[in-house]
Protein backbone atom coordinates (compact mmCIF):
# COMPACT_ATOMS: atom_id res chain seq x y z
CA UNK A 1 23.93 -30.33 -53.19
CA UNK A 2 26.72 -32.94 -53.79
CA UNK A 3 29.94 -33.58 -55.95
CA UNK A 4 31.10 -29.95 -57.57
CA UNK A 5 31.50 -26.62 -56.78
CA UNK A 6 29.55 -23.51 -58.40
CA UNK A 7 31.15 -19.85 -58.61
CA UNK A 8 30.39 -17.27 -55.87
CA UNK A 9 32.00 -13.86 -56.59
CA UNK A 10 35.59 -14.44 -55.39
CA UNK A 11 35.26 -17.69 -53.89
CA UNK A 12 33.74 -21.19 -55.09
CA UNK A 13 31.26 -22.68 -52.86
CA UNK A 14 31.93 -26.59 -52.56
CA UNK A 15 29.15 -28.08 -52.65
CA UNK A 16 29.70 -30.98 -49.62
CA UNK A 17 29.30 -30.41 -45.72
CA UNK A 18 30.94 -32.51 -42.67
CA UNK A 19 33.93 -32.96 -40.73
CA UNK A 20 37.64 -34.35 -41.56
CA UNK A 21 36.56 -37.88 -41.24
CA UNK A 22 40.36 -38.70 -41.01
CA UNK A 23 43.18 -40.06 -38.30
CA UNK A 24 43.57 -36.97 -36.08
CA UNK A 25 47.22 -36.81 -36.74
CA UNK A 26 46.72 -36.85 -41.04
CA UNK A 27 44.75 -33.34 -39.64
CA UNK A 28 47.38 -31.81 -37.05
CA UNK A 29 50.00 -32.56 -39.53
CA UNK A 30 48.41 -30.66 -42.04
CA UNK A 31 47.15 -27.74 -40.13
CA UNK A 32 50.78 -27.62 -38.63
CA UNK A 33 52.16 -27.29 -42.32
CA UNK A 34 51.95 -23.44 -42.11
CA UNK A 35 55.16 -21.18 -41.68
CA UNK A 36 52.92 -18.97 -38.97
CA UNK A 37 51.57 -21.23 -37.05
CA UNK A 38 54.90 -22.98 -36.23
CA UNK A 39 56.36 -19.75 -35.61
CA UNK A 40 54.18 -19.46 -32.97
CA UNK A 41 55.10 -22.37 -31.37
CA UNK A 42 58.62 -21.78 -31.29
CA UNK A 43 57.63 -18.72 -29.99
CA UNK A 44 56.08 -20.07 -27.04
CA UNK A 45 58.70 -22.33 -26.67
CA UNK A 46 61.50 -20.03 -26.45
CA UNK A 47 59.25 -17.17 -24.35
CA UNK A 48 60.10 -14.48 -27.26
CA UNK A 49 59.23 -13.13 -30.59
CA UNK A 50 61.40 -14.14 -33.75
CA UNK A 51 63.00 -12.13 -35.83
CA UNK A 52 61.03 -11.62 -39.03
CA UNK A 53 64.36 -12.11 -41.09
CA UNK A 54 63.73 -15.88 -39.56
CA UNK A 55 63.09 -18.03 -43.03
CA UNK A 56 61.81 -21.48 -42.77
CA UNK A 57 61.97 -23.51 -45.88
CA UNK A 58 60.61 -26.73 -46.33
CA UNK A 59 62.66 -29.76 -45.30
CA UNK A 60 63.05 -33.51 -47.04
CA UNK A 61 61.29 -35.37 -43.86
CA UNK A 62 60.86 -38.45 -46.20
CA UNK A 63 63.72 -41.24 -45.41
CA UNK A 64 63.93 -44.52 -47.53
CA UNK A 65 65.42 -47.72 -45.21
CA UNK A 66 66.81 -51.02 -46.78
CA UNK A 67 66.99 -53.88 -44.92
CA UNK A 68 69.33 -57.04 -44.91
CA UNK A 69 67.14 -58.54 -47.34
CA UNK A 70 67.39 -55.58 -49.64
CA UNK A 71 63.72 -54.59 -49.06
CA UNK A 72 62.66 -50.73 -48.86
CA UNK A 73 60.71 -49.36 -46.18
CA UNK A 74 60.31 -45.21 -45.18
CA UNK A 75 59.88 -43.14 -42.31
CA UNK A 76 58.74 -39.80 -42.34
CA UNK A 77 58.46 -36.92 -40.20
CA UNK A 78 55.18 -34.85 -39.09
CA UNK A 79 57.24 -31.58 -40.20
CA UNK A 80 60.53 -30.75 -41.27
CA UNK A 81 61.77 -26.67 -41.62
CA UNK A 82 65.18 -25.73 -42.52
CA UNK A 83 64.96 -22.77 -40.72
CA UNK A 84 67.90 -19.69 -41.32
CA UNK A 85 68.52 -16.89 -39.42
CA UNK A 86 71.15 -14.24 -39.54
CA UNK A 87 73.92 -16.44 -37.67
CA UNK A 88 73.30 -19.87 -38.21
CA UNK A 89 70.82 -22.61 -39.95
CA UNK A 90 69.20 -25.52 -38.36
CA UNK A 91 66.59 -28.15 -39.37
CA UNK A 92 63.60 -28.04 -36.80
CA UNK A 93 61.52 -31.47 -36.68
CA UNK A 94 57.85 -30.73 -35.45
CA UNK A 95 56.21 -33.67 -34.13
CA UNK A 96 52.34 -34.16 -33.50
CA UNK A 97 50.99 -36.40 -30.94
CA UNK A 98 47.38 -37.14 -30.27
CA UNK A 99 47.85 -40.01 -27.89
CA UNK A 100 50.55 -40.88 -25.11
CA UNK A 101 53.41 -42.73 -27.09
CA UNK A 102 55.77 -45.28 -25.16
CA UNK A 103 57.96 -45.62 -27.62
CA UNK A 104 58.45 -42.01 -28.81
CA UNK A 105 61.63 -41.28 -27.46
CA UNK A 106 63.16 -44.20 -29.20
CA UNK A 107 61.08 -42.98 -32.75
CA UNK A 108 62.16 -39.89 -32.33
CA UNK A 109 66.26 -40.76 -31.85
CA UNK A 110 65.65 -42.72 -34.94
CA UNK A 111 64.05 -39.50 -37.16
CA UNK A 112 67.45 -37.33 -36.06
CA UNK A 113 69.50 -40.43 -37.28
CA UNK A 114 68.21 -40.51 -40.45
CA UNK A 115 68.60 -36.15 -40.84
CA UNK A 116 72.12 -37.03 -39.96
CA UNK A 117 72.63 -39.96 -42.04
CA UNK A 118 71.12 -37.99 -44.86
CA UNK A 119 73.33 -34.88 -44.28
CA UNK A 120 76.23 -36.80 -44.43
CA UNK A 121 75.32 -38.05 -47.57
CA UNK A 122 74.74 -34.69 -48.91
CA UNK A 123 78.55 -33.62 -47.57
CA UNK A 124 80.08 -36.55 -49.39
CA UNK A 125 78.39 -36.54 -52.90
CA UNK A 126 79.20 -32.82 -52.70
CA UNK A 127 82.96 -33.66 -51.81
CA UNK A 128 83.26 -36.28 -54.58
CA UNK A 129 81.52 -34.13 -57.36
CA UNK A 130 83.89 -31.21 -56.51
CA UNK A 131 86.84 -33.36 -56.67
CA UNK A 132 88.15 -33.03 -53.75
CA UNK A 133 91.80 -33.37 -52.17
CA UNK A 134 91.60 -34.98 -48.72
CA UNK A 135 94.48 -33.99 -46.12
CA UNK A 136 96.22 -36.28 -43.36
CA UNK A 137 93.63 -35.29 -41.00
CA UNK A 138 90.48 -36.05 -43.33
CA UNK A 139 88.65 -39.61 -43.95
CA UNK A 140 89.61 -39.51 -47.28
CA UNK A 141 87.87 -43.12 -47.20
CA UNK A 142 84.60 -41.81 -46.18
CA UNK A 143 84.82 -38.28 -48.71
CA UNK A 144 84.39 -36.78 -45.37
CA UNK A 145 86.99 -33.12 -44.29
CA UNK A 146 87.53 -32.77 -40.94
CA UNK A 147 85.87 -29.39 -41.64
CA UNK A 148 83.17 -30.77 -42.73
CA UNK A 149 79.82 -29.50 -40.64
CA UNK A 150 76.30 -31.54 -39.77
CA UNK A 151 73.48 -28.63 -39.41
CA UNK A 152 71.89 -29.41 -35.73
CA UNK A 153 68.88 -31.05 -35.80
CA UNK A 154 66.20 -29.60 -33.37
CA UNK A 155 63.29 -31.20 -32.43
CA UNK A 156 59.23 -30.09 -30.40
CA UNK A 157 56.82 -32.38 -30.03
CA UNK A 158 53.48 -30.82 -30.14
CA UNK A 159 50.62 -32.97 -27.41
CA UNK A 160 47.30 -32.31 -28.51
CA UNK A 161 45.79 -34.92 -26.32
CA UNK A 162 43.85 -34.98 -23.08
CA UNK A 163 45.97 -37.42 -20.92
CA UNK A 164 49.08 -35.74 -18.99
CA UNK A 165 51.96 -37.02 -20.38
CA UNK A 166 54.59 -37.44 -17.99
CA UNK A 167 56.43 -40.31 -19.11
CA UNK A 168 58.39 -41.02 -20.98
CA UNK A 169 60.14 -37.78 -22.28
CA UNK A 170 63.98 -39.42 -22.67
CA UNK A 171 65.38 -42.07 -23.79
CA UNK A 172 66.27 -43.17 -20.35
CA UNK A 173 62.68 -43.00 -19.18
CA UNK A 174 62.27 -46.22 -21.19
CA UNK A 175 65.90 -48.09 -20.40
CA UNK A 176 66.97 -49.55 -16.55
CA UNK A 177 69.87 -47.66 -15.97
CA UNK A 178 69.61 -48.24 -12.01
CA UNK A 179 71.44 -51.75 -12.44
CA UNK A 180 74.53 -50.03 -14.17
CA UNK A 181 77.95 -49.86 -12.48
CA UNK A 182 78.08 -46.02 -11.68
CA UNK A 183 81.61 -46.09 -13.49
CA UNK A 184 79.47 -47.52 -16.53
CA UNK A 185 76.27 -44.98 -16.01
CA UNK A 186 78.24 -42.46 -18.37
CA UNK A 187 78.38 -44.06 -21.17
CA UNK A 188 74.57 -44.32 -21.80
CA UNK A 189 73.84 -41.06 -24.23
CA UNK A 190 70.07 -40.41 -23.53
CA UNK A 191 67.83 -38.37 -25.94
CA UNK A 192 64.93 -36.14 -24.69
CA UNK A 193 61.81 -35.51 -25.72
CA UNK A 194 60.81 -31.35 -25.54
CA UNK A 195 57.37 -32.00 -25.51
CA UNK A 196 54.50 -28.83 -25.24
CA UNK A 197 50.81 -29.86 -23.50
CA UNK A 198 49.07 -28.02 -26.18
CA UNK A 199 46.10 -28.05 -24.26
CA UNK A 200 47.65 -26.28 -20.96
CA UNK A 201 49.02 -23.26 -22.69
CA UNK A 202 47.85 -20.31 -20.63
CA UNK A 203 45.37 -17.71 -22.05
CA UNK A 204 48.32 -14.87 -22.06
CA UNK A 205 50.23 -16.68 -24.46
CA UNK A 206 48.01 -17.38 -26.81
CA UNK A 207 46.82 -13.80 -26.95
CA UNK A 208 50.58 -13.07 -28.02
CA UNK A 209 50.31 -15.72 -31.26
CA UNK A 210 50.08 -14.08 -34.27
CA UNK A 211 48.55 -17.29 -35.86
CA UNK A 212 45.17 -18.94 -35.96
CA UNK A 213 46.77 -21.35 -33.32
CA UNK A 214 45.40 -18.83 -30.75
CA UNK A 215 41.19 -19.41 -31.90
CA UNK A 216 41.85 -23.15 -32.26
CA UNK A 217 43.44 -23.25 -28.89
CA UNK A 218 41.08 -21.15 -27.63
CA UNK A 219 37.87 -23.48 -28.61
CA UNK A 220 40.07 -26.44 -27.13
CA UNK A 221 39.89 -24.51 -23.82
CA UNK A 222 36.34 -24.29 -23.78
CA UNK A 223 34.78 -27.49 -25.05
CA UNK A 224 33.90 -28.44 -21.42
CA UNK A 225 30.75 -26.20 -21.49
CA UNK A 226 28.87 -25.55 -24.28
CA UNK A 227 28.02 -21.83 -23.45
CA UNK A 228 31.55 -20.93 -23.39
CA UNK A 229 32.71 -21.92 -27.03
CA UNK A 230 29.98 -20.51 -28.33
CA UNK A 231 30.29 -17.46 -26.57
CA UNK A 232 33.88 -17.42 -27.65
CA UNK A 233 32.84 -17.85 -30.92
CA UNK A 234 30.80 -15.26 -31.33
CA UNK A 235 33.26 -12.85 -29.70
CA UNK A 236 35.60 -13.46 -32.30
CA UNK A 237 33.45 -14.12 -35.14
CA UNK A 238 35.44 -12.60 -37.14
CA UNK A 239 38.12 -15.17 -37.30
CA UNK A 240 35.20 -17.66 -37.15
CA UNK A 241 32.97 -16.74 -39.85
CA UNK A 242 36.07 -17.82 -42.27
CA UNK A 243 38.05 -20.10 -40.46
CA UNK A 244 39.95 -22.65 -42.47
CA UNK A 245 39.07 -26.18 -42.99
CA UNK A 246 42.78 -27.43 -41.94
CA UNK A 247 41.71 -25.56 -38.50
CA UNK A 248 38.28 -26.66 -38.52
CA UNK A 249 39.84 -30.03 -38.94
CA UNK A 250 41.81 -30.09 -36.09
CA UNK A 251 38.80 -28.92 -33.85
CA UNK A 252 36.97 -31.73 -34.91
CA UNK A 253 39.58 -34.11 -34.30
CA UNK A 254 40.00 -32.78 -30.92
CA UNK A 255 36.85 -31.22 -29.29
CA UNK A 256 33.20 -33.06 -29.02
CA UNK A 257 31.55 -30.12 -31.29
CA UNK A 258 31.19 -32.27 -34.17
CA UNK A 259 27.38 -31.06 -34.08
CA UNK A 260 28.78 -27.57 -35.20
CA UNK A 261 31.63 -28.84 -37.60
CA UNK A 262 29.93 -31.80 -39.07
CA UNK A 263 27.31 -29.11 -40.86
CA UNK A 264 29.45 -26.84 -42.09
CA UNK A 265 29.37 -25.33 -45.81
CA UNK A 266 32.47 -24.34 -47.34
CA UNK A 267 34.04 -22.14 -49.90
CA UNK A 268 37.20 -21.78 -51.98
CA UNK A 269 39.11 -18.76 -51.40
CA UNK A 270 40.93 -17.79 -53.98
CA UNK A 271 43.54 -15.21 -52.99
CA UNK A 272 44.15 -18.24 -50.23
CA UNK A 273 44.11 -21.12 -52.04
CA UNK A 274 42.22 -22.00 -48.71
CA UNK A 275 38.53 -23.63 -47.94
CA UNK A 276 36.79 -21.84 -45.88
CA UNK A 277 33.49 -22.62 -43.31
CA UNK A 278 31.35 -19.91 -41.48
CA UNK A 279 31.02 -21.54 -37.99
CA UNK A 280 28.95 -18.70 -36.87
CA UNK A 281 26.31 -19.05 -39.54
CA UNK A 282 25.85 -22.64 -38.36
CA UNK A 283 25.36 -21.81 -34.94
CA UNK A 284 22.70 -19.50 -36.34
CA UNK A 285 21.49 -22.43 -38.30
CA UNK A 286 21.18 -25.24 -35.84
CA UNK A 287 19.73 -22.83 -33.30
CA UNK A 288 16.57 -22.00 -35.92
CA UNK A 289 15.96 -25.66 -36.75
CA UNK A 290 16.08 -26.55 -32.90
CA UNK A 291 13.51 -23.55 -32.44
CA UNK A 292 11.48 -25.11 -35.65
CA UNK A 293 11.99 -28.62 -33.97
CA UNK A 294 10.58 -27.36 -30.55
CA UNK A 295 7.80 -25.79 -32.57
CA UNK A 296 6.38 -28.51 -34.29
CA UNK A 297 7.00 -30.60 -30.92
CA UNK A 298 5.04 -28.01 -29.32
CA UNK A 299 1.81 -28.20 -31.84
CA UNK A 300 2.18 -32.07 -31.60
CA UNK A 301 1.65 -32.56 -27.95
CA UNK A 302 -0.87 -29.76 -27.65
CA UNK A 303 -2.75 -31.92 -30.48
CA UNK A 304 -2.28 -34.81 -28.18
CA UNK A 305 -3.76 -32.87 -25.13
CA UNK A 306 -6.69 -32.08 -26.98
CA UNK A 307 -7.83 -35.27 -28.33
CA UNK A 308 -7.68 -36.74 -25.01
CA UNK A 309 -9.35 -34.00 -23.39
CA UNK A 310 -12.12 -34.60 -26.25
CA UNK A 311 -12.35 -38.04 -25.71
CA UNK A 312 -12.75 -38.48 -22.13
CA UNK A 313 -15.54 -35.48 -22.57
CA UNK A 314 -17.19 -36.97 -25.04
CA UNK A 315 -17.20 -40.42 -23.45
CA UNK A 316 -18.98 -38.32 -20.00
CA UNK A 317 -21.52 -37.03 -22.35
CA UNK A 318 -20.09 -33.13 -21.98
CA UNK A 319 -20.76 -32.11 -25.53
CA UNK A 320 -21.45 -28.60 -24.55
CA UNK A 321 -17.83 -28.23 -22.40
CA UNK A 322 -15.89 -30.25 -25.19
CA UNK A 323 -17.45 -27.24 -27.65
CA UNK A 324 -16.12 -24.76 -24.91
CA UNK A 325 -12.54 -26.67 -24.79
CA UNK A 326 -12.24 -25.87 -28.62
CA UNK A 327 -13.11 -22.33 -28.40
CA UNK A 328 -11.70 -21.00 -25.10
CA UNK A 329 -8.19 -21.46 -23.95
CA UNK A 330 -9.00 -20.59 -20.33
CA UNK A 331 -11.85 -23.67 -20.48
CA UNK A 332 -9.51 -25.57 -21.86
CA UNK A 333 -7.15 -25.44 -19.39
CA UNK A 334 -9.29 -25.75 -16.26
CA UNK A 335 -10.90 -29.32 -17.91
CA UNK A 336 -7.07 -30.13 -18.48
CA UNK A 337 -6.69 -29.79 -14.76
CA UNK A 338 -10.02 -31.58 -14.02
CA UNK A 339 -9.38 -34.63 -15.91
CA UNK A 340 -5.40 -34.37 -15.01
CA UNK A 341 -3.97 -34.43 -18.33
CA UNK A 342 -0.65 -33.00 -18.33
């Protein structure tokens, strides 16, 4: 069944099967988009639960550059929330990273530039469309009040690789500030990089989650022996036998299981706007066709058995044991043994 979808009571069933097929971080970026997943995160992060009056709202993570020559080029951001909270606002930058990057710390002081840049933007088109009067202590010349107020940009960069990353995670990783006069050493502002090994989360925090981050995590911990993730599986099926595509995704992206997630079916859900896959049906179903596999393999070689047992009787002149070897299974196994035919 290919190209369209039919109707199946609440859901549609989409008629394709197989995996993302994409750059892992196009699928961590996307499974990452959700409000409770990266509340989990910064859960983790900050050892706590959040407040539920905690509202993230999405943030512009798109930036246009020009260069000298007048010539446009972007950079954009994995994730960008404007998150507010009862006190204070602040835009949180979530990174993914599938690989070890040795110039992230550098990319990364760049993407907070640009949040900056652009908030200072914001400040003085707001200034000059309201007209207003700049004192002796305000940069009249810039539209800019000494009042005036950047909202902090906060940044978590989310590992999803195998490697250990252990360097670099600043700015000053990558520069040779050993050479410096120490009278000099101060001046150099470094920038850090507040990275999680999303792999080496511990078991008791991901029970906490209150997000699918905790299965997909979960599978990642196991994909080092077969009987475990499927055992995990089952004993939380029900997460399992609807999981998302954006999740299933990820684990394909990430785990060696593509056996499992290149054969799944899925359906629309309507009330989620979400595809869906039932992992545990196609456990079920590769586990019958192996059987039927072994089955037929099975029938095969005992075919093969046979006609050489039949042949090498026949060719000794033992008509009356080669009719035995077709009609007793007891026969047949002692001329098996006779004639060595394993």
């Amino acid at each position: 069944m290919k190209g369209g979808l039919y109707c199946l009571g609440r859901s549609f069933l989409v008629l394709r099967k197989g995996g993302t097929m994409g750059e892992p971080n196009n699928a961590l970026n996307v499974y990452m988009r959700k409000t409770d997943r990266i509340r989990s995160v910064l859960e983790y992060y900050m050892g706590q639960k959040l407040p539920e009056s905690w509202a993230f709202e999405p943030g512009d993570g798109f930036y246009t550059l020009r260069n000298s020559k007048g010539k446009l080029s972007y950079r954009q951001r994995d994730c960008m929330r404007r998150v507010r909270t009862c006190k204070s606002s602040f835009y949180l930058g979530l990174e993914n990273q599938e690989t070890v990057n040795l110039t992230f710390p550098w990319r990364l002081m760049e993407l907070d530039s640009l949040v900056y840049g652009m908030e200072i933007e914001e400040i003085q088109e707001r200034n000059r469309a309201a007209g207003e009067r700049y004192g002796e202590e305000d940069d009249f010349k810039y539209a800019y009040r000494k009042e005036d107020r950047l909202l902090p940009v906060l940044n978590l960069t989310l590992y999803w690789g195998r490697k250990r990353w252990e360097r670099p995670l600043s700015l000053g990783d990558m520069t040779d500030t050993d050479s410096l006069p120490v009278e000099l050493k101060d001046l150099f502002e470094d920038h850090r990089v507040h990275l999680i090994h999303m792999r080496r989360i511990p078991e008791e925090a991901l029970e906490k989650m209150d997000s699918d981050l905790k299965y997909v995590l979960g599978i990642m911990h196991r994909t080092g022996s077969r009987k475990r993730y499927e055992r995990y599986i089952w004993e939380n099926r029900e997460y399992f036998s609807r999981i998302p595509r954006a999740a299933v995704d990820v684990i394909d992206v990430c785990t060696g299981i593509k056996d499992i997630t290149g054969c799944l079916e899925y359906t629309l859900n309507q009330e989620t706007g979400e595809e869906e896959a039932d992992v545990c049906k196609a456990l079920n179903d590769i586990k019958k066709n192996a059987e039927k596999k072994g089955m037929k393999q099975g029938v095969k070689q005992g075919e093969t058995r046979l006609g050489a047992l039949m042949q090498k009787l026949l060719a000794d002149g033992r008509t009356e044991d080669a009719c035995l070897a077709a009609a007793d299974e007891g026969e047949r196994n002692r001329l098996y043994r006779e004639y060595g035919i394993v």
